[in-house]
N, C-alpha and C. Protein backbone atom coordinates (compact mmCIF):
# COMPACT_ATOMS: atom_id res chain seq x y z
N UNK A 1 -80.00 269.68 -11.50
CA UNK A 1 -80.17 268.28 -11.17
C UNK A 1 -81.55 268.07 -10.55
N UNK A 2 -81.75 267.11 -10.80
CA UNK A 2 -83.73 266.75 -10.24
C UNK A 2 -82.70 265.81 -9.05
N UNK A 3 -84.21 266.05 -8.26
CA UNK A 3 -84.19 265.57 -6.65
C UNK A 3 -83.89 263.99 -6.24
N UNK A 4 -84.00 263.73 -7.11
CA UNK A 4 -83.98 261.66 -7.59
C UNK A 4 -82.62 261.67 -7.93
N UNK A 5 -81.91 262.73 -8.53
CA UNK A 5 -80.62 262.36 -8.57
C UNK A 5 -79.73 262.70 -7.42
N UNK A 6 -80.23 263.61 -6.98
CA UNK A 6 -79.83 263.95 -5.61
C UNK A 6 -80.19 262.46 -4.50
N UNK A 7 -80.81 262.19 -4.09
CA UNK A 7 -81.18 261.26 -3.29
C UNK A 7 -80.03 260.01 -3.45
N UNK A 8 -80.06 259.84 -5.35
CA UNK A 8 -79.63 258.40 -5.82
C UNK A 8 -78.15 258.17 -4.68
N UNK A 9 -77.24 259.07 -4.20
CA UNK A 9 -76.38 258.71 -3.44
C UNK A 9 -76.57 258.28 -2.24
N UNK A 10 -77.75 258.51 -1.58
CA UNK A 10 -77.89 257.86 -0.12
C UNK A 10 -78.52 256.45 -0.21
N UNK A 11 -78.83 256.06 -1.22
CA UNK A 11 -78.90 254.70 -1.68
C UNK A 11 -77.83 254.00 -1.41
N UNK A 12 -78.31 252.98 -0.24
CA UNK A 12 -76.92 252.00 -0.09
C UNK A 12 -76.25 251.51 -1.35
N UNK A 13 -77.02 251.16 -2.04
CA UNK A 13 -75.98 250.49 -3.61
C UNK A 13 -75.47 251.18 -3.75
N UNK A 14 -75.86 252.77 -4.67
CA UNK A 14 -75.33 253.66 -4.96
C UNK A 14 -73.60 254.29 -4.07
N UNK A 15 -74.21 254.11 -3.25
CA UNK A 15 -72.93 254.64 -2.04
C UNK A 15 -72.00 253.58 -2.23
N UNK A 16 -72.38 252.36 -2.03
CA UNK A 16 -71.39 251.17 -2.27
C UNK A 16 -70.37 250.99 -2.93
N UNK A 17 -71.24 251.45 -4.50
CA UNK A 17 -70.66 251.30 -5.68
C UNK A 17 -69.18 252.19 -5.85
N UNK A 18 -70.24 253.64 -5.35
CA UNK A 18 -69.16 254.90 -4.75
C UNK A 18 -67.77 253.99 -3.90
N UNK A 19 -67.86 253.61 -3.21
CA UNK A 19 -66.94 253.40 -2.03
C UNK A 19 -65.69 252.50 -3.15
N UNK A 20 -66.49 251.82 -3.58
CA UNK A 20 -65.53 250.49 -4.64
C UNK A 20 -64.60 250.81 -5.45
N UNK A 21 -65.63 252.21 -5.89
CA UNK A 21 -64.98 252.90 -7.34
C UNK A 21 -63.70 253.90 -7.01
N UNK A 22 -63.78 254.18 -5.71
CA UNK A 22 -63.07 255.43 -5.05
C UNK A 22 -62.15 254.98 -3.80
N UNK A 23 -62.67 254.44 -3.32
CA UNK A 23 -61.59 254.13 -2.45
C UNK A 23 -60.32 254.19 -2.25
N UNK A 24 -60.09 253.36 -3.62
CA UNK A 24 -58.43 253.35 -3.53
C UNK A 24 -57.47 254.33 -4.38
N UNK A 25 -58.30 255.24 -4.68
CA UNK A 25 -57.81 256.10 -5.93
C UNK A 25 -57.32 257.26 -4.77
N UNK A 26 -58.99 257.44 -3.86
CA UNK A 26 -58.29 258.41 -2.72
C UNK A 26 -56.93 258.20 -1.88
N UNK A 27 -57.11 256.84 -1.29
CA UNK A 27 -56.53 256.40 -0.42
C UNK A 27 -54.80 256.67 -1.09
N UNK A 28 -54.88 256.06 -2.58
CA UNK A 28 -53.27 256.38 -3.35
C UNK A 28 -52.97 257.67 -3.35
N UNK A 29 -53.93 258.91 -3.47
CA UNK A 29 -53.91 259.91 -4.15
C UNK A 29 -53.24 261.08 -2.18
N UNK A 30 -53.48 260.23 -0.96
CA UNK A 30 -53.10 260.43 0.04
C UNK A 30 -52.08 259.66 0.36
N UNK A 31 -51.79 259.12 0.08
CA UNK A 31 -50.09 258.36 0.46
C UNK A 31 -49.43 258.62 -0.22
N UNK A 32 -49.61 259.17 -1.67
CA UNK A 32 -48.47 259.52 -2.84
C UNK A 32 -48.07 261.42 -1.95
N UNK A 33 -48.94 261.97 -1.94
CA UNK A 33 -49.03 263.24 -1.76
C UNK A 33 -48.54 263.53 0.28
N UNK A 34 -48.61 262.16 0.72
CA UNK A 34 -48.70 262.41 2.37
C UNK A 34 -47.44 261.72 3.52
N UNK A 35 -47.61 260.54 2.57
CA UNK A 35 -47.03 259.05 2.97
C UNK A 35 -47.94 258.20 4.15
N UNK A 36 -47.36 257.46 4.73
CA UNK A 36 -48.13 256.62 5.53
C UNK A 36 -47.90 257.03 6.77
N UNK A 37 -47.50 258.09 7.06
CA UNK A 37 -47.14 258.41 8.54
C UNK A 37 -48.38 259.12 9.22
N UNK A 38 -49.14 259.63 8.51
CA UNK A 38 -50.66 260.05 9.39
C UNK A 38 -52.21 259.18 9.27
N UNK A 39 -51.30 258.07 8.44
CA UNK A 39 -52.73 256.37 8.38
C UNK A 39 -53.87 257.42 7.14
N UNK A 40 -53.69 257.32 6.01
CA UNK A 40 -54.02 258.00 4.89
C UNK A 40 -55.57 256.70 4.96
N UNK A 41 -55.54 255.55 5.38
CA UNK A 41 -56.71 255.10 5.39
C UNK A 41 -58.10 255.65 6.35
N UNK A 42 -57.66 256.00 7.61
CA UNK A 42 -58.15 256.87 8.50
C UNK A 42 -58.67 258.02 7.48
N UNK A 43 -58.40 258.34 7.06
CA UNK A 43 -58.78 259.99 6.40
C UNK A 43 -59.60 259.26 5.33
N UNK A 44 -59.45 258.03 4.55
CA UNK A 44 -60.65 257.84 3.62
C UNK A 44 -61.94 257.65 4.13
N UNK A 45 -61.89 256.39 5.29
CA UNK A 45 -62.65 256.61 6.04
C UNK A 45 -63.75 257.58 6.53
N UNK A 46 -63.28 258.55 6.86
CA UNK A 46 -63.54 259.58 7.34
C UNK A 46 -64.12 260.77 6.39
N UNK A 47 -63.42 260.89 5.25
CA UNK A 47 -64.20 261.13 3.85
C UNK A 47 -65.83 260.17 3.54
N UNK A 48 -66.05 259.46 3.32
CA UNK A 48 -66.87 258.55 3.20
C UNK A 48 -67.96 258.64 4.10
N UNK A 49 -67.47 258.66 5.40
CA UNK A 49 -68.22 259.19 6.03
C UNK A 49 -69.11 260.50 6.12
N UNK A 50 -68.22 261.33 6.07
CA UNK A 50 -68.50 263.09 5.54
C UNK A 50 -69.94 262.63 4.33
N UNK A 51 -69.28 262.01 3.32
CA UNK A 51 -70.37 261.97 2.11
C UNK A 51 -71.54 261.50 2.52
N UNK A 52 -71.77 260.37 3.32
CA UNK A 52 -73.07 259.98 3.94
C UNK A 52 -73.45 260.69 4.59
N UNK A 53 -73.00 261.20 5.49
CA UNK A 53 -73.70 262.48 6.41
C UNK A 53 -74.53 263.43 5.25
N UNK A 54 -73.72 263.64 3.99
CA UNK A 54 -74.21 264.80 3.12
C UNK A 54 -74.47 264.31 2.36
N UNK A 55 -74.88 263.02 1.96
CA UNK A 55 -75.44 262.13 0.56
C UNK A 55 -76.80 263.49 -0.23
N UNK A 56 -77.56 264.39 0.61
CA UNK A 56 -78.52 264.58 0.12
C UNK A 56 -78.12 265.94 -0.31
N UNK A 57 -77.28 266.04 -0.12
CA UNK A 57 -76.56 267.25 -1.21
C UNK A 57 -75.46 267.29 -1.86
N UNK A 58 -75.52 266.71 -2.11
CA UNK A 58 -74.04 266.17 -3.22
C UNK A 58 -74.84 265.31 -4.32
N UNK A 59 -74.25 265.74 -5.44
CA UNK A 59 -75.06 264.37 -6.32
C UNK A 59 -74.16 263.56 -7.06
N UNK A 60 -74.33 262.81 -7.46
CA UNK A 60 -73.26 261.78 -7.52
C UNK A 60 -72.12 262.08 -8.49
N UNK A 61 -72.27 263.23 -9.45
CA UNK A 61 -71.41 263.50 -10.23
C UNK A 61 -70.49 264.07 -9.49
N UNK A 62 -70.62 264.93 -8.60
CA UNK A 62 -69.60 265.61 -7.64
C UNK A 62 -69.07 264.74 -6.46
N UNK A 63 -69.62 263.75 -6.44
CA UNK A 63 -68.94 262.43 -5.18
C UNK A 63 -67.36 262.57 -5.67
N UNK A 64 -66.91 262.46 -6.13
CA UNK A 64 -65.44 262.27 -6.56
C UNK A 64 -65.02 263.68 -5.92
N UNK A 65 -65.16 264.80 -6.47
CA UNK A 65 -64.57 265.92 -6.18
C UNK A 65 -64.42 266.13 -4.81
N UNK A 66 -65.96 265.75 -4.40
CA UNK A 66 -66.44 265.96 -2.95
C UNK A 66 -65.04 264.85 -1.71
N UNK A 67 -64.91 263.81 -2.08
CA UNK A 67 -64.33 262.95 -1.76
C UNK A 67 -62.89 262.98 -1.25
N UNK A 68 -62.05 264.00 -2.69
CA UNK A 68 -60.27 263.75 -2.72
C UNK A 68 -60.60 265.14 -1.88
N UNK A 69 -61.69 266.37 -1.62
CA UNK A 69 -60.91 267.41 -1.51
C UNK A 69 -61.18 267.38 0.34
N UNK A 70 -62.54 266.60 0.22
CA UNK A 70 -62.54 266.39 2.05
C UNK A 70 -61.37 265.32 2.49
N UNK A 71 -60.57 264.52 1.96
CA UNK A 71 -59.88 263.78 2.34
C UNK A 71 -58.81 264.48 2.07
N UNK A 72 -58.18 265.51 1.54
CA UNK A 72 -56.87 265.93 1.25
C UNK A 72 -57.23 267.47 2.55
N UNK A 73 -58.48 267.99 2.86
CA UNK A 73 -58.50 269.07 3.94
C UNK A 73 -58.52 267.90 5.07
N UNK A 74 -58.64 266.91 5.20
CA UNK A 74 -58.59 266.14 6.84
C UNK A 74 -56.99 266.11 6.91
N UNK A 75 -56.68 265.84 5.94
CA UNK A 75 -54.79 265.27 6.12
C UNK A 75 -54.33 266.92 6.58
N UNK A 76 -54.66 267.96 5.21
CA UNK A 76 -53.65 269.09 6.07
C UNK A 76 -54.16 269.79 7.50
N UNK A 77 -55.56 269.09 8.02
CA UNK A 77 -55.98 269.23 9.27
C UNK A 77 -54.72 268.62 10.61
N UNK A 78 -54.51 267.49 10.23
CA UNK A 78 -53.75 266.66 10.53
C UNK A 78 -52.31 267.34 10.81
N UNK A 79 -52.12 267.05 9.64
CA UNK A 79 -50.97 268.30 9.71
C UNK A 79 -50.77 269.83 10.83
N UNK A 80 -51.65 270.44 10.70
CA UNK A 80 -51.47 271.46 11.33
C UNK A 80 -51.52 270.99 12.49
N UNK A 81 -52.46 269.85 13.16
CA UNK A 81 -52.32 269.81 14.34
C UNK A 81 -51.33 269.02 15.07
N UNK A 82 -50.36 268.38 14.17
CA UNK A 82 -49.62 267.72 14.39
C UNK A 82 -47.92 268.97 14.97
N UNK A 83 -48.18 270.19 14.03
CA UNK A 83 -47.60 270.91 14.13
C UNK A 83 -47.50 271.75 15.20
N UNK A 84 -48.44 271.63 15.96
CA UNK A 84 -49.28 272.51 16.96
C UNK A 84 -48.52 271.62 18.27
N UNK A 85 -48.63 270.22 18.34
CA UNK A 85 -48.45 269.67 19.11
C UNK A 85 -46.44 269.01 19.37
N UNK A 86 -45.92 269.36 18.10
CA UNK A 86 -44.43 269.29 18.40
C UNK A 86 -44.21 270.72 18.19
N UNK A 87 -44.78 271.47 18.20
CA UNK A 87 -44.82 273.26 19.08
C UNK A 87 -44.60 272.89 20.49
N UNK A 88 -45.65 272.67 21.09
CA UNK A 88 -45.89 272.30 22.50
C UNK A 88 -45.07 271.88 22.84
N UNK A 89 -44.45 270.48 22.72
CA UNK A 89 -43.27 269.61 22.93
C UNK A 89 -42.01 270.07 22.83
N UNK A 90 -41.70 271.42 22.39
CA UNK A 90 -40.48 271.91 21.84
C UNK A 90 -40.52 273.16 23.29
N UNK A 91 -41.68 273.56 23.69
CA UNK A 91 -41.83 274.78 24.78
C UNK A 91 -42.32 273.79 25.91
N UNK A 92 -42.19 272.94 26.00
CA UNK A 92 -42.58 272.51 27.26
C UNK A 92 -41.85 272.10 28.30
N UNK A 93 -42.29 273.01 29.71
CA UNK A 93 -40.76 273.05 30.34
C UNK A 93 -40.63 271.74 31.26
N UNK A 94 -39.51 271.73 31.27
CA UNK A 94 -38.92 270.21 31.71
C UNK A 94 -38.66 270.42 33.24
């Protein structure tokens, strides 16, 4: 990939367009697989974010990939720590 295509994602349009096109594909692709009990919008968010931070290495063909797999590792982040914490709650002496 040349360096112009690399860049083309930190381009507000570019990113925009990204956000429009993806959004809700992630956001379904985390509530089908999660449900709504850990706010699957929170985690797109938060994906999206990730990509701007790293717009200059990612190039836009991999935005998608980049996208479902940081938003599907935040949820089982979630998860584990959710697990961690009704651990706690289960040993915690009364």
């Amino acid at each position: 990939m040349t360096t112009s295509l690399k860049s083309d994602i930190c381009e507000e349009r570019i990113f925009s367009s990204i956000f429009k096109n993806l959004s809700n594909d992630v956001y379904n692709f985390l509530r089908f697989r999660y449900g709504d009990e850990y706010d699957p919008r929170d985690k797109v968010q938060e994906a999206f974010i990730k990509l701007w931070d790293n717009c200059k290495n990612i190039t836009p063909d991999k935005a998608k990939s980049f996208l479902f797999t940081t938003a599907n590792n935040m949820m089982l982040n979630e998860l584990k720590h959710q697990k961690v914490v009704l651990k706690y709650k289960e040993n915690k002496p009364k």
